[in-house]
Protein backbone atom coordinates (compact mmCIF):
# COMPACT_ATOMS: atom_id res chain seq x y z
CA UNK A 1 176.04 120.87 80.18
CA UNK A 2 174.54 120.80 83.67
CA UNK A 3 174.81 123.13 86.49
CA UNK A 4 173.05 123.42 89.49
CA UNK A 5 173.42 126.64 91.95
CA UNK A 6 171.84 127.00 95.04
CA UNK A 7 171.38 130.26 96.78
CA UNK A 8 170.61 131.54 100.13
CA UNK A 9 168.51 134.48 100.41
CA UNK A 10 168.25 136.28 103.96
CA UNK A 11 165.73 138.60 104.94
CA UNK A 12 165.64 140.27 108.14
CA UNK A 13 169.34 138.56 109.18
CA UNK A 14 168.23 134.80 109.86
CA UNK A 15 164.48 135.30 110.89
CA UNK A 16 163.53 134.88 107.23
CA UNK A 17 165.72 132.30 104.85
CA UNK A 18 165.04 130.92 101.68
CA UNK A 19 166.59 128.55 99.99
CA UNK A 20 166.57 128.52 96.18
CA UNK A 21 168.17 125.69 93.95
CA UNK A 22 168.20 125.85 90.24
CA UNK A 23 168.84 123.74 87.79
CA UNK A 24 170.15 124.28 84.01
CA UNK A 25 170.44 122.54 80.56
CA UNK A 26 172.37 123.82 78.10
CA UNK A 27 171.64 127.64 79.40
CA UNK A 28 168.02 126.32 80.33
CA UNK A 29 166.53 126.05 83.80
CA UNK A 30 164.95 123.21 83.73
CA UNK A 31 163.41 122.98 87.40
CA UNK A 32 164.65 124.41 90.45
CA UNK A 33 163.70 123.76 94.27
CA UNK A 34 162.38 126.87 96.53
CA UNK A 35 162.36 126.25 99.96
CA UNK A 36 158.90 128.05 100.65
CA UNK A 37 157.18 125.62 98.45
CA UNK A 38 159.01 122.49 99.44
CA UNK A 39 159.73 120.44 96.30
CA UNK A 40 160.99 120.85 93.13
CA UNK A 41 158.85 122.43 89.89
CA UNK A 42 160.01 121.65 86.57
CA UNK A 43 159.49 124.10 83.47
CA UNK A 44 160.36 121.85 80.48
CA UNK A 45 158.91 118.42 79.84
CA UNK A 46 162.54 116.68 80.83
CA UNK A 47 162.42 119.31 84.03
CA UNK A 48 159.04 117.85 85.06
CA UNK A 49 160.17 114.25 84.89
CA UNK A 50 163.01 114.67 86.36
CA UNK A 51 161.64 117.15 89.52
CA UNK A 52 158.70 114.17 89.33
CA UNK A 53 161.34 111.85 90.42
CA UNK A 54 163.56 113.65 93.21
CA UNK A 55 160.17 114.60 94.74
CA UNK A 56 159.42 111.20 95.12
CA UNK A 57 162.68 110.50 97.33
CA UNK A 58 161.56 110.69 101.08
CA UNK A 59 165.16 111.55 102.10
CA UNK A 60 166.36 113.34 99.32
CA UNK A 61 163.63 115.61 99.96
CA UNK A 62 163.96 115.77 103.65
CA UNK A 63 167.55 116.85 102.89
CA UNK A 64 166.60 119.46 100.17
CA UNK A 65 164.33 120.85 102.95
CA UNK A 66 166.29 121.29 105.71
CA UNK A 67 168.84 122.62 103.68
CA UNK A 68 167.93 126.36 105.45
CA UNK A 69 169.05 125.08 108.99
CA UNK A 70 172.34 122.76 107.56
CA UNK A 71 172.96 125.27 104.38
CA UNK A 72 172.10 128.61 105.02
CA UNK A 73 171.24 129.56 108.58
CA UNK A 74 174.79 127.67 109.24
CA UNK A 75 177.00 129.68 106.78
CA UNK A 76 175.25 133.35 107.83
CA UNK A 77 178.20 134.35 109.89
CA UNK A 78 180.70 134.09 106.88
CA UNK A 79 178.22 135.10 103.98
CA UNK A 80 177.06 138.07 106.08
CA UNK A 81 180.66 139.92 105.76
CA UNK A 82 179.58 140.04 102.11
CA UNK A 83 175.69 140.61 102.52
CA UNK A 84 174.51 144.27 101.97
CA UNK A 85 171.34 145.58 103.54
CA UNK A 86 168.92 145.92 101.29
């Protein structure tokens, strides 16, 4: 089973985002994709291939980057009725 979840995290309202996707295999992240590093880092052998690949797609990673601006920084006026300050 596969999921993927990607998360927003705001600090400071929209001055500071971060975008965070992870991916899992059978209950097991596998790699995941922070948007302060800018690609994806794998954590098993399968999860290193894999993140290996997508970073090697010049406009799959151009999306995955951007995704604060089209992702997060977009949907901050409807998360934000469910934010709490922290």
């Amino acid at each position: 089973q596969w999921i993927a979840k990607g998360e927003c995290h705001f600090i400071n309202g929209t001055e500071r985002v971060q975008y965070v996707e992870r991916h899992s295999y059978n209950r097991e992240q596998i790699l995941h994709f922070d948007s302060n590093v800018g690609h994806f880092v794998g954590f098993t052998p399968f999860g290193e291939k894999v993140a290996e690949y997508w970073n090697s797609l010049p406009d799959f990673m151009r999306l995955k980057r951007t995704a604060v601006d089209w992702y997060c920084r977009s949907n901050y006026e409807v998360a934000a009725v469910f934010l709490t300050e922290r």
